[in-house]
Protein backbone atom coordinates (compact mmCIF):
# COMPACT_ATOMS: atom_id res chain seq x y z
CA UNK A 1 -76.34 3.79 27.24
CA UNK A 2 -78.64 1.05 26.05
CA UNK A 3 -78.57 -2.28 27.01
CA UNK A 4 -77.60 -4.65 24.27
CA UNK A 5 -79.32 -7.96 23.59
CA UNK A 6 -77.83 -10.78 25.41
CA UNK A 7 -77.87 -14.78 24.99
CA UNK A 8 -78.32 -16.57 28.45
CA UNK A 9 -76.38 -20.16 28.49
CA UNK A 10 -76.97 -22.31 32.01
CA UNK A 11 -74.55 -24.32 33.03
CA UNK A 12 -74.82 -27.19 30.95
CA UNK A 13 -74.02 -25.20 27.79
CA UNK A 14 -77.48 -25.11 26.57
CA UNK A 15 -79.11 -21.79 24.94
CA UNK A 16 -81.82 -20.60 26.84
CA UNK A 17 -85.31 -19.50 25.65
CA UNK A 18 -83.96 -16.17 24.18
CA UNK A 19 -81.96 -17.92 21.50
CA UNK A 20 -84.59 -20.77 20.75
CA UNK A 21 -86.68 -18.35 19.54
CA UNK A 22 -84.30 -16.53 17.37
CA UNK A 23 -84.30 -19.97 16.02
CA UNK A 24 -88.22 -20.26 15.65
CA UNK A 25 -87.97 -17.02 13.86
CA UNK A 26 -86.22 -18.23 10.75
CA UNK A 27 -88.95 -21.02 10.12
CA UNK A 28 -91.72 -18.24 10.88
CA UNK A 29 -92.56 -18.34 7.47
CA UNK A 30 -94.29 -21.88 8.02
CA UNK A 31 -96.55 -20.74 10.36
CA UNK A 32 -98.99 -19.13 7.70
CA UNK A 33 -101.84 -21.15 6.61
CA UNK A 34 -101.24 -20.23 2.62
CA UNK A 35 -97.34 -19.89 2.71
CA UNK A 36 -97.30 -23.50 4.31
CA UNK A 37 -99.81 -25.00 1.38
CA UNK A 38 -97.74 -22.94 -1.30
CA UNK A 39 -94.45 -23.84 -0.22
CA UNK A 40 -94.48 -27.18 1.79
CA UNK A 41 -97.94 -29.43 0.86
CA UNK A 42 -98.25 -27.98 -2.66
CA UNK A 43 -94.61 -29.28 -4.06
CA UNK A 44 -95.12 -32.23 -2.03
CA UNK A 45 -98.37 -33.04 -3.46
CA UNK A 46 -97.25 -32.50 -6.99
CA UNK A 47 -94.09 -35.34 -6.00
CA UNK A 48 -96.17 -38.02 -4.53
CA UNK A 49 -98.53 -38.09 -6.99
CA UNK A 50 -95.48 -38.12 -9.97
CA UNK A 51 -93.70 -40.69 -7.92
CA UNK A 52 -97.26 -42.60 -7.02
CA UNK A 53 -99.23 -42.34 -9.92
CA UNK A 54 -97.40 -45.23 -12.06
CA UNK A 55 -98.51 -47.70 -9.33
CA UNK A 56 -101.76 -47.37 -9.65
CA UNK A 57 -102.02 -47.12 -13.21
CA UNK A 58 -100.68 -50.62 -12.84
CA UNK A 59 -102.58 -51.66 -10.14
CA UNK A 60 -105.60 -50.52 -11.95
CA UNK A 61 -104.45 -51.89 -15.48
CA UNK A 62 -103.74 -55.27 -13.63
CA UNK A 63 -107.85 -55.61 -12.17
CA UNK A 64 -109.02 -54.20 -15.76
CA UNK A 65 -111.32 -56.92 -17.67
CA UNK A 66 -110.00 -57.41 -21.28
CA UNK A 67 -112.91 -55.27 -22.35
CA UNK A 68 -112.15 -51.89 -20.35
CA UNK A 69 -108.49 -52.31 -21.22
CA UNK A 70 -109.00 -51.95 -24.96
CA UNK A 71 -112.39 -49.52 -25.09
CA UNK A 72 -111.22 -46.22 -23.67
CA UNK A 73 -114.30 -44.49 -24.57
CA UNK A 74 -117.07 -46.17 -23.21
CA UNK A 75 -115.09 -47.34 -19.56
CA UNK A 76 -113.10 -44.09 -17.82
CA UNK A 77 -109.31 -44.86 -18.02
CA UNK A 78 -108.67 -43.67 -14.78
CA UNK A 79 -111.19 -46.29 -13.13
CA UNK A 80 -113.33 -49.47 -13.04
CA UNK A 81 -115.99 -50.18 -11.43
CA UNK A 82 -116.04 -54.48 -12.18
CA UNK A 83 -112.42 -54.97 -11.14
CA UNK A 84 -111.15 -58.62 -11.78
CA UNK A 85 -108.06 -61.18 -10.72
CA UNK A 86 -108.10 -63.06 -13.69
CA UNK A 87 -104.70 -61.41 -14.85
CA UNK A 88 -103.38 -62.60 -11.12
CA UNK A 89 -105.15 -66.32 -11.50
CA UNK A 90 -103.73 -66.35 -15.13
CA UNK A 91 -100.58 -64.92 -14.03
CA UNK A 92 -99.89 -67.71 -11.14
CA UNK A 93 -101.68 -70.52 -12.28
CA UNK A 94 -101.29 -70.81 -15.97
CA UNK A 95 -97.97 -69.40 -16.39
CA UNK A 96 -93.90 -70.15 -14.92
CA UNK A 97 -94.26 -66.84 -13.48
CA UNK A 98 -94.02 -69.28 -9.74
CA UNK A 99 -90.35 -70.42 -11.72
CA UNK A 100 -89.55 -67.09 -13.11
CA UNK A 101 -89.83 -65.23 -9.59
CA UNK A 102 -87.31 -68.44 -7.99
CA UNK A 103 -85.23 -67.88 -10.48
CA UNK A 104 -84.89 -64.06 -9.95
CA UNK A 105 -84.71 -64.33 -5.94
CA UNK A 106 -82.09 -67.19 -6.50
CA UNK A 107 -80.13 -64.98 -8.71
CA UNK A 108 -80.14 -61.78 -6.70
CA UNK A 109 -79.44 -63.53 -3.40
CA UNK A 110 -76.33 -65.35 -4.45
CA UNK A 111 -74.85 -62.66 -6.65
CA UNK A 112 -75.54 -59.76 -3.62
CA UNK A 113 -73.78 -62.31 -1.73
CA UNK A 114 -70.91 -62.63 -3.36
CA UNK A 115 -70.88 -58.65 -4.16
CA UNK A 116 -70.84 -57.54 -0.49
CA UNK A 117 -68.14 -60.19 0.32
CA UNK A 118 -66.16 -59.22 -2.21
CA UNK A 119 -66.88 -55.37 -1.25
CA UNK A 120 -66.54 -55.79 2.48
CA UNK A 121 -62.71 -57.09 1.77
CA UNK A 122 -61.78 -54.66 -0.69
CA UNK A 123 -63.32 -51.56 1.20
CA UNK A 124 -61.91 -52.72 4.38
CA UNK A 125 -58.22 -53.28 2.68
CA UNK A 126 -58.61 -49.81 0.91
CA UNK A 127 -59.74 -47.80 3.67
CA UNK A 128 -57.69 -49.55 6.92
CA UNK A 129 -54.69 -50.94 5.19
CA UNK A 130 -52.02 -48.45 4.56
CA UNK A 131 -50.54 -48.87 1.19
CA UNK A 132 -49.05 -46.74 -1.22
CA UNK A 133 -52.01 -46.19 -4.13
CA UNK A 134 -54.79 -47.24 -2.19
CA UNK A 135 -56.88 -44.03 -2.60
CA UNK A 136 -55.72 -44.25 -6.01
CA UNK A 137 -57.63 -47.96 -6.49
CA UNK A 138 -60.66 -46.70 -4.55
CA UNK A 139 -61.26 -44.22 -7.16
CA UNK A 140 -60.71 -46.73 -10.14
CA UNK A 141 -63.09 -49.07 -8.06
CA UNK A 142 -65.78 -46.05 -8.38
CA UNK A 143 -65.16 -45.27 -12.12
CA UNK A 144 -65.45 -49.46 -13.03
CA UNK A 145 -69.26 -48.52 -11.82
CA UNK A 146 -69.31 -45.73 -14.33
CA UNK A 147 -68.91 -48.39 -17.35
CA UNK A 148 -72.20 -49.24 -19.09
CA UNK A 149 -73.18 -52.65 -18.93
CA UNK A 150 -74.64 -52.34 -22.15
CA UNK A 151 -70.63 -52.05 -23.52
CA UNK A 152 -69.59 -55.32 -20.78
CA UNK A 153 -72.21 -57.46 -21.86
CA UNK A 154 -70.67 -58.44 -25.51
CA UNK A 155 -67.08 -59.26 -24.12
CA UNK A 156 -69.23 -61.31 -21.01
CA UNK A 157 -71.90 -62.94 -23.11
CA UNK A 158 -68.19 -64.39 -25.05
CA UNK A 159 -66.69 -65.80 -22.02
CA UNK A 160 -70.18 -67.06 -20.52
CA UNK A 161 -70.85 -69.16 -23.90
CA UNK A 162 -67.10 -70.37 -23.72
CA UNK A 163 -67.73 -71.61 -20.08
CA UNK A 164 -70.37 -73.18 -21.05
CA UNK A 165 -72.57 -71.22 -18.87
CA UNK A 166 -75.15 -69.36 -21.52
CA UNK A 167 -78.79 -70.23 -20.53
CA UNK A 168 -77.87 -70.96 -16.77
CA UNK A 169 -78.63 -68.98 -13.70
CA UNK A 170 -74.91 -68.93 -12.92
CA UNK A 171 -73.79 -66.94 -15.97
CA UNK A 172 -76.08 -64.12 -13.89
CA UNK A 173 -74.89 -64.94 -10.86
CA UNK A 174 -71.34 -64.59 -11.95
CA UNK A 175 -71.67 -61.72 -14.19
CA UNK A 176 -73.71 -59.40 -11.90
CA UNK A 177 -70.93 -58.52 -9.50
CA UNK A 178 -69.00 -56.90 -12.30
CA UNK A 179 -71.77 -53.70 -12.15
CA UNK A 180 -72.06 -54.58 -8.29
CA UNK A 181 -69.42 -54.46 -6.79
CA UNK A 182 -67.71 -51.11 -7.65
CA UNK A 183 -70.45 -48.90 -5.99
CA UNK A 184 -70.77 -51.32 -3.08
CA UNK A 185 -67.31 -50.92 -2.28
CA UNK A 186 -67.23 -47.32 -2.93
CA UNK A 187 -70.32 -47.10 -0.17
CA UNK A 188 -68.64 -49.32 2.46
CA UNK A 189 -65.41 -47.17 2.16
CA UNK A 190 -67.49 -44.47 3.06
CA UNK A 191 -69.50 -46.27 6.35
CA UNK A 192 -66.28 -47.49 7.31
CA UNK A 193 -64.04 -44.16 7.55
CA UNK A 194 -66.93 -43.09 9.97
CA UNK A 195 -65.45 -45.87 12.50
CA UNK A 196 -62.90 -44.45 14.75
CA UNK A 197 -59.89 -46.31 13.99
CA UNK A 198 -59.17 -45.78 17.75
CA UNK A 199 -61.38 -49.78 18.05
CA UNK A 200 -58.86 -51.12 16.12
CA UNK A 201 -55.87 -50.15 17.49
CA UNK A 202 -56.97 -51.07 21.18
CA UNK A 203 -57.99 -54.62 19.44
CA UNK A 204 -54.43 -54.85 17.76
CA UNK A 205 -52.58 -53.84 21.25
CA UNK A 206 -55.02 -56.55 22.78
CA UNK A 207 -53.45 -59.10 19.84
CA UNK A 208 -56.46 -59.64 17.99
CA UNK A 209 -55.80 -60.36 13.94
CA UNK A 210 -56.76 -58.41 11.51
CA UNK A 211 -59.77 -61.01 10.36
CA UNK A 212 -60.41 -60.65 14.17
CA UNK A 213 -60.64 -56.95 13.86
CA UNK A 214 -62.67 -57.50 10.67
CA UNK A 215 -65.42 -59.70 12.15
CA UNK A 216 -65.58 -59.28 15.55
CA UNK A 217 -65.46 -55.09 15.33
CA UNK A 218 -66.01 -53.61 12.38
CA UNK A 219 -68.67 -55.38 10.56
CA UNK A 220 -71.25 -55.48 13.69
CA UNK A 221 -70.82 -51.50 13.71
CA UNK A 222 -71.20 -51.20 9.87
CA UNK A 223 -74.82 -53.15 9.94
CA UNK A 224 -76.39 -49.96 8.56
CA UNK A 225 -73.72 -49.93 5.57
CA UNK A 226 -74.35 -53.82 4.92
CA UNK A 227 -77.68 -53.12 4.84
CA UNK A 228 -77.45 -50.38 2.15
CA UNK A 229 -74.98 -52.37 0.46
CA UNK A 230 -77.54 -55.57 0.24
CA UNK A 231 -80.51 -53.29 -0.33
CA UNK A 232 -78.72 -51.86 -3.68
CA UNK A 233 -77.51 -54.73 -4.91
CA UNK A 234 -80.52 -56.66 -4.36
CA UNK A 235 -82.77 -54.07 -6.42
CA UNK A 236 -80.05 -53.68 -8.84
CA UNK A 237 -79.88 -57.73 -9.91
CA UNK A 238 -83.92 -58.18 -9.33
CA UNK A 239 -84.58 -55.70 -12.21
CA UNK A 240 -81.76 -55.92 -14.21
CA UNK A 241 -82.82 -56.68 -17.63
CA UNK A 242 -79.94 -56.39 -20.50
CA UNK A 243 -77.50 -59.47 -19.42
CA UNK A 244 -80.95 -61.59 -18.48
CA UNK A 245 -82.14 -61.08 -21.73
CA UNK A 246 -78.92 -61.71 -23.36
CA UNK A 247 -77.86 -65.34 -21.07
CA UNK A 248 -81.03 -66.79 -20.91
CA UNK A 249 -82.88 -68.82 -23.72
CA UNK A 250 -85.16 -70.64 -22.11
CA UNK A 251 -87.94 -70.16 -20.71
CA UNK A 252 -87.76 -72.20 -17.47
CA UNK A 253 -84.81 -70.34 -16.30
CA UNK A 254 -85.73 -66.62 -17.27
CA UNK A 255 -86.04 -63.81 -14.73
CA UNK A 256 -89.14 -61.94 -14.09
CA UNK A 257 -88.54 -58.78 -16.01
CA UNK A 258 -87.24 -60.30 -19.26
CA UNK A 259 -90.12 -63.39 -18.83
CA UNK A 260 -93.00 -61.09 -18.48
CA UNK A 261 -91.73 -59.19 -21.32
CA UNK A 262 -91.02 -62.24 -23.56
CA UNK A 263 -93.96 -64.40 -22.36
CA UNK A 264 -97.26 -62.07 -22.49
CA UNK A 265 -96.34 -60.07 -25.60
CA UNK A 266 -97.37 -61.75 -29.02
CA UNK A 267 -95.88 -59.95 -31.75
CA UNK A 268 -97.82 -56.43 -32.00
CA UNK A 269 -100.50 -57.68 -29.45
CA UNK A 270 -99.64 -56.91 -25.70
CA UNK A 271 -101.70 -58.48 -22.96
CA UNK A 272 -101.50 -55.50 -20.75
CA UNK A 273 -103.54 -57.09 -18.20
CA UNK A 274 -101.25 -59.87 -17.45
CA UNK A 275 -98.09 -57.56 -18.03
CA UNK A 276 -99.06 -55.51 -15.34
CA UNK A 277 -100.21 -57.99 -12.96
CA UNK A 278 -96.42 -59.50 -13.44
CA UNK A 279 -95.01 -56.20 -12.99
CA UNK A 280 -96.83 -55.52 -9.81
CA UNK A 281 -96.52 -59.03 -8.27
CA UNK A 282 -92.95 -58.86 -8.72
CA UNK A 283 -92.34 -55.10 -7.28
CA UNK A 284 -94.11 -56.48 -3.94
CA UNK A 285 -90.28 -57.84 -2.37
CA UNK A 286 -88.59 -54.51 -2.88
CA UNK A 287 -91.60 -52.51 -1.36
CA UNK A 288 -91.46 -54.97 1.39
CA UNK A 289 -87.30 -54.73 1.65
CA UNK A 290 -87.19 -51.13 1.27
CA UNK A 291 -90.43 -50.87 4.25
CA UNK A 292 -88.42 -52.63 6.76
CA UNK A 293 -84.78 -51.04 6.37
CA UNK A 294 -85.52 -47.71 4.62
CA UNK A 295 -84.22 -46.11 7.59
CA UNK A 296 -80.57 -47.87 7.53
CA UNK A 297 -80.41 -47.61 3.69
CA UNK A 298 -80.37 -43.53 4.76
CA UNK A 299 -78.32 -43.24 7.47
CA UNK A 300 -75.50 -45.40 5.45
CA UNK A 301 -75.88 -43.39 2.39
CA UNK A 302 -75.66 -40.29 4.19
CA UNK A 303 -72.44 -41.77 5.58
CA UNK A 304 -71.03 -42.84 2.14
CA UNK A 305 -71.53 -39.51 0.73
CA UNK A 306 -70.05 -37.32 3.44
CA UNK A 307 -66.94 -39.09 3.06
């Protein structure tokens, strides 16, 4: 009679050295030199440089002289060897782009703002109130973020002009929670079904409210979702372009992405030098945003979507 394999546990539960290699066998594969470039640097070579590569053609394009930017067959394309920040000097000294990048921070900040606010209620009131329909308005909440704001800008550009509010920062402000707040809400539902109701029904017993409950429980355990939540809408208003270009006028209260576009392009002549230098100065807050919570962005969306 042979003896069969066995799998030792000790008494905490935890497989012994038998089954972690079992484990270590399925990832075997890894351990050779040429399977591991072939199947783990190789592909993820070829995706940093498609995801990296943009950058630095604007970086470069940005510390091009005039000269280099226009003669691609005397200077390599790919390099210069005289770099220059007279794009940058040009770009901050001689421009609004100073006014152009207040104006887009002051914009995204107050209409994130009043997104998650508005998000934070209605997930909280979908997900923890019980009502009859409620999973029923979640999903219309999701499918509102479906609806191209290229077909809501026409019926919106109408009621910002009849306000009174075309060529002001507020018609952006006001109109940029209509493509925010549907997927913000939609991702706090998510974070917040992963919060054992349990809290809030020792908190009611206790007496607390339900604004109590709101403040004083759930929101310091959703950080991570808030965080997301900001992070998305943030991006989403700084580079929005179609209701920018079509509220604003002038050019003291453009954004950055419809200014640089407006500003440094003369008919058929582009001053790619300048463009690029815009393009690049104003990327540097989301880099920046995304470096310092890139880790709770994850672990909310990964939340969001198991739900």
């Amino acid at each position: 009679m042979t003896d069969l394999p066995t799998t030792h546990v000790n008494l905490k539960g935890v497989l012994t050295s038998s089954a972690r290699e079992d484990h270590s066998e399925g990832m075997s594969y890894l351990q050779s030199v040429p399977r591991r470039i072939v199947t783990l640097y190789l592909p993820l070579s070829i995706i940093v440089f498609v995801l990296l590569f943009p950058f630095y053609w604007m970086a470069l394009t940005a510390v091009k002289p005039d000269a280099q930017l226009l003669d691609m067959e005397t200077y390599s394309p790919f390099w210069t060897w005289n770099p220059t920040f007279k794009h940058f000097y040009k770009l901050l000294f001689e421009s609004h782009y100073p006014m152009w990048l207040w104006n887009t921070m002051y914009v995204a900040v107050c209409a994130t703002f009043l997104s998650i606010v508005a998000s934070v209620l209605a997930a909280y009131a979908i997900v923890r109130l019980r009502y009859k329909g409620a999973n029923l308005v979640g999903g219309l909440i999701f499918l509102a973020y479906l609806v191209p704001p290229s077909i809501l800008f026409i019926p919106l550009a109408t009621v910002v002009f009849q306000y009174g509010l075309f060529d002001s920062p507020l018609a952006l402000i006001l109109t940029y929670p209509t493509i925010l707040i549907p997927f913000s809400t939609w991702l706090l539902m998510g974070y917040f079904k992963t919060i054992p109701f349990e809290l809030e029904e020792c908190a009611l017993i206790d007496g607390a409210s339900r604004w109590q409950i709101l403040i004083k429980i759930v929101l310091p355990l959703a950080i991570p979702g808030l965080i997301s939540a900001f992070i998305f809408c943030f991006t989403l208003c700084w580079n929005e372009f179609i209701y920018a270009l079509t509220f604003l006028q002038s050019t003291a209260n453009k954004t950055v992405p419809v200014a640089i576009v407006n500003e440094f392009v003369d008919g058929d002549v582009y001053r790619w030098g300048s463009l690029m230098a815009g393009a690049l100065a104003g990327s540097l807050p989301l880099v920046i945003l995304y470096a310092f919570f890139v880790e709770h962005y994850v672990s909310a969306m990964t939340g969001a979507v198991k739900e």
